[in-house]
C-alpha atoms as a PDB file:
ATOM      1  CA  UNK A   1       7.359  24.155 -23.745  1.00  0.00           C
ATOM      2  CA  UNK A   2       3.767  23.659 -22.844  1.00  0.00           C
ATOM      3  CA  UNK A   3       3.469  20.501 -24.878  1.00  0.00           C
ATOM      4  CA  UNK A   4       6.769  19.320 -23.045  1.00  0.00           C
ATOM      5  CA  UNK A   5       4.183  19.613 -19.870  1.00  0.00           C
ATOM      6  CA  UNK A   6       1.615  17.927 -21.354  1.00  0.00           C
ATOM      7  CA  UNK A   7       3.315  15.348 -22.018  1.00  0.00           C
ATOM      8  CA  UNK A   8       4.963  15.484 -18.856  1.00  0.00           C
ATOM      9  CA  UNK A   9       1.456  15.287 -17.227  1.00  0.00           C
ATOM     10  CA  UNK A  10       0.001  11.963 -19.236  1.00  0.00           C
ATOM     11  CA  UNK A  11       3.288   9.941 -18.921  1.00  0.00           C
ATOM     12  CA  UNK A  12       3.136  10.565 -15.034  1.00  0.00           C
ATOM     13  CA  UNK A  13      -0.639   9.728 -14.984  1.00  0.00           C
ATOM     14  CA  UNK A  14      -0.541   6.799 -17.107  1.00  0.00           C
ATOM     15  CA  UNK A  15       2.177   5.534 -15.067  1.00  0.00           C
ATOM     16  CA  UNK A  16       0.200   5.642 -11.660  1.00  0.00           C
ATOM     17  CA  UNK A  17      -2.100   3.420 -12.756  1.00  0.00           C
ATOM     18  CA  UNK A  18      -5.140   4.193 -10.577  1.00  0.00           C
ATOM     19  CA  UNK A  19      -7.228   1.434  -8.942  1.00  0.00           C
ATOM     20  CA  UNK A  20      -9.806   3.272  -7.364  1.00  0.00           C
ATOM     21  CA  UNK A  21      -9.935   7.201  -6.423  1.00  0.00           C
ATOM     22  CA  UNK A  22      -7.122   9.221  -4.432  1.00  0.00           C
ATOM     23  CA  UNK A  23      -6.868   8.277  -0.599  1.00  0.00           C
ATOM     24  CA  UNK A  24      -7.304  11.152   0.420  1.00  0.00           C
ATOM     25  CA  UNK A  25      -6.381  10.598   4.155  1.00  0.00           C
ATOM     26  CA  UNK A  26      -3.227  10.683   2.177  1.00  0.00           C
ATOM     27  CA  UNK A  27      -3.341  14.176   1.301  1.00  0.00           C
ATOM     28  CA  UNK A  28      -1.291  15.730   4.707  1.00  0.00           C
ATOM     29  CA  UNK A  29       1.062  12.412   4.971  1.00  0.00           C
ATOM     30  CA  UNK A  30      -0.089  10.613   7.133  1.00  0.00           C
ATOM     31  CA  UNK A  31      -2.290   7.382   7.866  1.00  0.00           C
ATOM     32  CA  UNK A  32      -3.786   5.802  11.086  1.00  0.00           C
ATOM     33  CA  UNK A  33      -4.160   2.242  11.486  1.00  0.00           C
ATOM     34  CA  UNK A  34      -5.579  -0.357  13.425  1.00  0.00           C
ATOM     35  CA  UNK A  35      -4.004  -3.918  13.457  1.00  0.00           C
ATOM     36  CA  UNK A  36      -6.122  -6.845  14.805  1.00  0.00           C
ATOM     37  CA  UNK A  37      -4.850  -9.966  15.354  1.00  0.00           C
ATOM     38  CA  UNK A  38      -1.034  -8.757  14.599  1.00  0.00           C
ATOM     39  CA  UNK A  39       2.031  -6.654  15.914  1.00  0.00           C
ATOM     40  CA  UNK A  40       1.183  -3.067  15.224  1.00  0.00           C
ATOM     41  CA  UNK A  41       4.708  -2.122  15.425  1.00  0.00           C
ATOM     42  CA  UNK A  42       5.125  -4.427  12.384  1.00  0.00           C
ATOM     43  CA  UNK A  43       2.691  -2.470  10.222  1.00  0.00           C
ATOM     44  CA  UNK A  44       3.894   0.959  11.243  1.00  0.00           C
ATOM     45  CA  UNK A  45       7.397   0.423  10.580  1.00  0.00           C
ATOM     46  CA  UNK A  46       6.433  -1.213   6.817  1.00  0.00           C
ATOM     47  CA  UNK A  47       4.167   2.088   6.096  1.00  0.00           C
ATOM     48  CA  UNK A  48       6.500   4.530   7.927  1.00  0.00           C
ATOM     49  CA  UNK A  49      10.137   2.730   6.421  1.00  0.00           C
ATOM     50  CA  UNK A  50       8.660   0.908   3.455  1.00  0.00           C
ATOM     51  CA  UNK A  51       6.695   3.764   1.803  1.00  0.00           C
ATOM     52  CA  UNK A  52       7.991   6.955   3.858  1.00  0.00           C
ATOM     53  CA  UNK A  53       4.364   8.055   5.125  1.00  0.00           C
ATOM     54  CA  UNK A  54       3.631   8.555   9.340  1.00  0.00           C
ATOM     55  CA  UNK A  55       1.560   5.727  10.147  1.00  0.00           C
ATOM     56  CA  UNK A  56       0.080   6.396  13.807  1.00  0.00           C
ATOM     57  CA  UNK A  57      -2.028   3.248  15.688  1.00  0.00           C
ATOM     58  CA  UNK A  58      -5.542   4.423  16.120  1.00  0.00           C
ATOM     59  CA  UNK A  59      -8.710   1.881  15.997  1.00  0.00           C
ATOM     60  CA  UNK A  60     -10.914   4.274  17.146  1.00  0.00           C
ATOM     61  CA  UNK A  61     -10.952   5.723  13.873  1.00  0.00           C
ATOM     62  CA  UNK A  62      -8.301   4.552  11.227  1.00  0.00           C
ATOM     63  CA  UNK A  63      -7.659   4.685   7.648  1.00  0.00           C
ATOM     64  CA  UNK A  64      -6.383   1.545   7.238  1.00  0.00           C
ATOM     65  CA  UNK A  65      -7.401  -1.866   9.213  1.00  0.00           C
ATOM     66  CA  UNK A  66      -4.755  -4.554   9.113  1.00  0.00           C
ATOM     67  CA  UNK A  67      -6.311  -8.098  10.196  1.00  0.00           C
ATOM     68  CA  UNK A  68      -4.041 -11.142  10.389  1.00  0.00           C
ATOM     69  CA  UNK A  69      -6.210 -14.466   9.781  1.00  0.00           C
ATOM     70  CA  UNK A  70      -5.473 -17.855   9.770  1.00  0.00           C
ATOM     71  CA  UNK A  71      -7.089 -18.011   5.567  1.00  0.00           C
ATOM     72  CA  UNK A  72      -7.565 -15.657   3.461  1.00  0.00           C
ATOM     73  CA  UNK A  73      -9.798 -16.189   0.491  1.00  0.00           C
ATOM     74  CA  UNK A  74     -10.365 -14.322  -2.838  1.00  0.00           C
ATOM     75  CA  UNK A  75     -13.288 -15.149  -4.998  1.00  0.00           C
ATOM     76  CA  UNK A  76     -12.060 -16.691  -8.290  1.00  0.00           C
ATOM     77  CA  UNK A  77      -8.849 -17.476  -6.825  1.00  0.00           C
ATOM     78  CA  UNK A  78      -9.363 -19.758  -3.715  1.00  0.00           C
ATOM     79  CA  UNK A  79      -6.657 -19.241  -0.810  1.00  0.00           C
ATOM     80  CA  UNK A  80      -4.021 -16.170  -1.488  1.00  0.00           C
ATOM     81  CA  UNK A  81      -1.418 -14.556   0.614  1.00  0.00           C
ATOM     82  CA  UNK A  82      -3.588 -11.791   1.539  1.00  0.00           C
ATOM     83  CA  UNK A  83      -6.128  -8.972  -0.464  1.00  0.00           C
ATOM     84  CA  UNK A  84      -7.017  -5.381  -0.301  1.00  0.00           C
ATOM     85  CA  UNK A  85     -11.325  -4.595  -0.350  1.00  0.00           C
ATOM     86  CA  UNK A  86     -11.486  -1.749  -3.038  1.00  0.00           C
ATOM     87  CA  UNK A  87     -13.537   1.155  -1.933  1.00  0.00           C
ATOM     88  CA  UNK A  88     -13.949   0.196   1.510  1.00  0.00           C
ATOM     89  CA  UNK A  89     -13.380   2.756   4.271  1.00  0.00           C
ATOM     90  CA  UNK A  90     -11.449   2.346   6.426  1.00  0.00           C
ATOM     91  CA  UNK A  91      -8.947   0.337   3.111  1.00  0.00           C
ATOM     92  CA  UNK A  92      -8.978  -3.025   4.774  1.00  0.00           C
ATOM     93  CA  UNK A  93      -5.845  -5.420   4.182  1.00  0.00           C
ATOM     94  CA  UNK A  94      -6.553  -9.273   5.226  1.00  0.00           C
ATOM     95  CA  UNK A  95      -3.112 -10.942   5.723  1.00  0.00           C
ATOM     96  CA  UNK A  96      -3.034 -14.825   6.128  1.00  0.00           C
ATOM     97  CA  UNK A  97      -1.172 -16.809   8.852  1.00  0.00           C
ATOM     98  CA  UNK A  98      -0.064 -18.918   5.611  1.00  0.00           C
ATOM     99  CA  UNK A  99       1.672 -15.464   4.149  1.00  0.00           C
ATOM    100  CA  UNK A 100       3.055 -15.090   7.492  1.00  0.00           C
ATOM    101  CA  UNK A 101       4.693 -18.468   7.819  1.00  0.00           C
ATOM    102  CA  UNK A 102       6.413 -17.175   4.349  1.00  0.00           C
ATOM    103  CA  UNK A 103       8.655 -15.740   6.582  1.00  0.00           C
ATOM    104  CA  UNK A 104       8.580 -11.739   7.786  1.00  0.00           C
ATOM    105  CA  UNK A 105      10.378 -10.004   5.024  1.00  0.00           C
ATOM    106  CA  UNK A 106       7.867 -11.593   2.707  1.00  0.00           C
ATOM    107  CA  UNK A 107       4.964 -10.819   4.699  1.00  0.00           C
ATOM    108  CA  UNK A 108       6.656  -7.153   4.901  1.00  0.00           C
ATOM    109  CA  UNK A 109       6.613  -6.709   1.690  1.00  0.00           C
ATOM    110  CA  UNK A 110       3.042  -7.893   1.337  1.00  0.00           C
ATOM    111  CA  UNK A 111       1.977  -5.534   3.206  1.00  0.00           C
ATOM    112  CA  UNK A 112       3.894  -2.570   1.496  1.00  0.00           C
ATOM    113  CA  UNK A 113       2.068  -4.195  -1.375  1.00  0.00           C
ATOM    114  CA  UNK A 114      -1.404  -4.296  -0.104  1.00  0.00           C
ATOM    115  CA  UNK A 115      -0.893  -0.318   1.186  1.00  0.00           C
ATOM    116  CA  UNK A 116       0.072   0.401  -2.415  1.00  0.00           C
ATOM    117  CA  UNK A 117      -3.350  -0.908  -3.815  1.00  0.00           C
ATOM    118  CA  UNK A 118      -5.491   1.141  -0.485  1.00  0.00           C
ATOM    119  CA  UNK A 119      -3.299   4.494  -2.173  1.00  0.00           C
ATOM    120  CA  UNK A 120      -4.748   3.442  -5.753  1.00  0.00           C
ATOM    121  CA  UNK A 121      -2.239   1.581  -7.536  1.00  0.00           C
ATOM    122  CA  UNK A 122      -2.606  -1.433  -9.456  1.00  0.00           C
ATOM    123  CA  UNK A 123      -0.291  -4.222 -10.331  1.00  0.00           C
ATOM    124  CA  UNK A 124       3.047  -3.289 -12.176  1.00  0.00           C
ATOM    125  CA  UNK A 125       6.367  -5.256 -13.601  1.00  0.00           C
ATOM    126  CA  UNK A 126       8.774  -3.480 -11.124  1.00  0.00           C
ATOM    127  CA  UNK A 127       8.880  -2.418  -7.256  1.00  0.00           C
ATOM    128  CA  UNK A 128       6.312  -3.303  -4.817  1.00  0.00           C
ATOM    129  CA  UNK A 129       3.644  -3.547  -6.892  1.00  0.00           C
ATOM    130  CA  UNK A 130       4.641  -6.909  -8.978  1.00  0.00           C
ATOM    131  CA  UNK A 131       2.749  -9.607  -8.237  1.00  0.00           C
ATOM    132  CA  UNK A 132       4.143 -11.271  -6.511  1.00  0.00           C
ATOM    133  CA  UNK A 133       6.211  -8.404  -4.600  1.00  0.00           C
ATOM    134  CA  UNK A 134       9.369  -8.510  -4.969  1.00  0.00           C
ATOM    135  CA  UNK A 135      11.018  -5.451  -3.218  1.00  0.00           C
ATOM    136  CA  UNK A 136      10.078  -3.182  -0.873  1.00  0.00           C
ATOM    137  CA  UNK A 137       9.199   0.506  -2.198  1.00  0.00           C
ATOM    138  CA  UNK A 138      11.729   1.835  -4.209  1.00  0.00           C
ATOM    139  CA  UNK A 139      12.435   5.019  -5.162  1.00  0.00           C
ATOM    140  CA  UNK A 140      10.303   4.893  -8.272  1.00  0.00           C
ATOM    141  CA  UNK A 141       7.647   3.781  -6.298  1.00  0.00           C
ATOM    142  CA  UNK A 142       7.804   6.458  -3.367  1.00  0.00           C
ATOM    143  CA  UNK A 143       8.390   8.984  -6.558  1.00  0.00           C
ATOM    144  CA  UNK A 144       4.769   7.714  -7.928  1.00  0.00           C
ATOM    145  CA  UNK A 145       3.280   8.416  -4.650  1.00  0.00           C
ATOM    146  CA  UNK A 146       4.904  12.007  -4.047  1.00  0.00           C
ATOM    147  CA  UNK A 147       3.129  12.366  -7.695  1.00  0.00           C
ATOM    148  CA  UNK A 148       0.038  11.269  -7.031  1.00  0.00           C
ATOM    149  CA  UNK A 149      -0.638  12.838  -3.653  1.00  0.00           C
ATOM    150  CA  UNK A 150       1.832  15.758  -3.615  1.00  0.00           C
ATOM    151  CA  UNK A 151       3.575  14.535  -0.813  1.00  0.00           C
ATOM    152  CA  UNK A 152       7.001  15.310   0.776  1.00  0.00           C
ATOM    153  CA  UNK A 153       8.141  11.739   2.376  1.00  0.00           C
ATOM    154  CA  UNK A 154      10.205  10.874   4.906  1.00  0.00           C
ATOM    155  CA  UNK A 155      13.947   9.738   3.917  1.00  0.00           C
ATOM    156  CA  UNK A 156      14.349   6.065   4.162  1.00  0.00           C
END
């Protein structure tokens, strides 16, 4: 039984895939955000329906800092859609007006993306975290989080 556990234990950590340490404004559920330059409504309902976690507005002091910009660049890679800063606090997400123009489900799911990397995970061959994105959180991935951070989300 206890090497059942075990192995329980290293095929859900190895299947995380950590990026940088826990989030741990994660810990109770919960995340504030600021959103400059874009519809905060837009970024609450893709944390809140997208990954199942209460996303509040708050730039006073947030976890999270959305900014909407007409380029985005990433060294090495020239112009992109939009990138995460590792280790920052507050996790800051750049989104480009380019990404945008995509169209809103793709920008949606951008963003579920880019929240994925601020909670630790790195790039994987299904759900959100493909690269490019091609869903929106799915159960596997909302399963991953509940693992990682002990959370109860909401149903969505």
């Amino acid at each position: 039984m206890l090497w059942i556990l075990i192995a329980l234990v290293i095929s859900i950590s190895s299947t995380t895939e950590p990026v940088n340490d826990y989030w741990w404004t994660l810990r109770d559920g919960h995340v504030t955000f600021c959103a400059e330059g874009g519809d905060a409504g837009w970024v609450e309902r893709t944390i809140e329906e997208g990954w199942g976690i209460d996303a509040t507005f708050e730039c006073s002091k947030p976890d999270l800092i959305v900014e909407l910009l007409p380029n985005v660049y990433a060294s090495g890679y020239g112009e992109v859609c939009a990138i995460m800063h590792l280790f920052s606090n507050p996790c800051l997400v750049q989104i480009s007006s380019v990404c945008l123009a995509c169209g809103s489900e793709y920008s949606t799911r951008v963003l579920a993306h880019e929240f994925g990397h601020c909670a630790g995970f790195d790039h994987r061959e299904t759900g959100v975290m493909t690269q490019p994105p091609t869903s929106m959180p799915t159960e596997e991935d909302k399963r991953l989080m509940r693992v990682r951070y002990g959370l109860y989300l909401k149903e969505g």
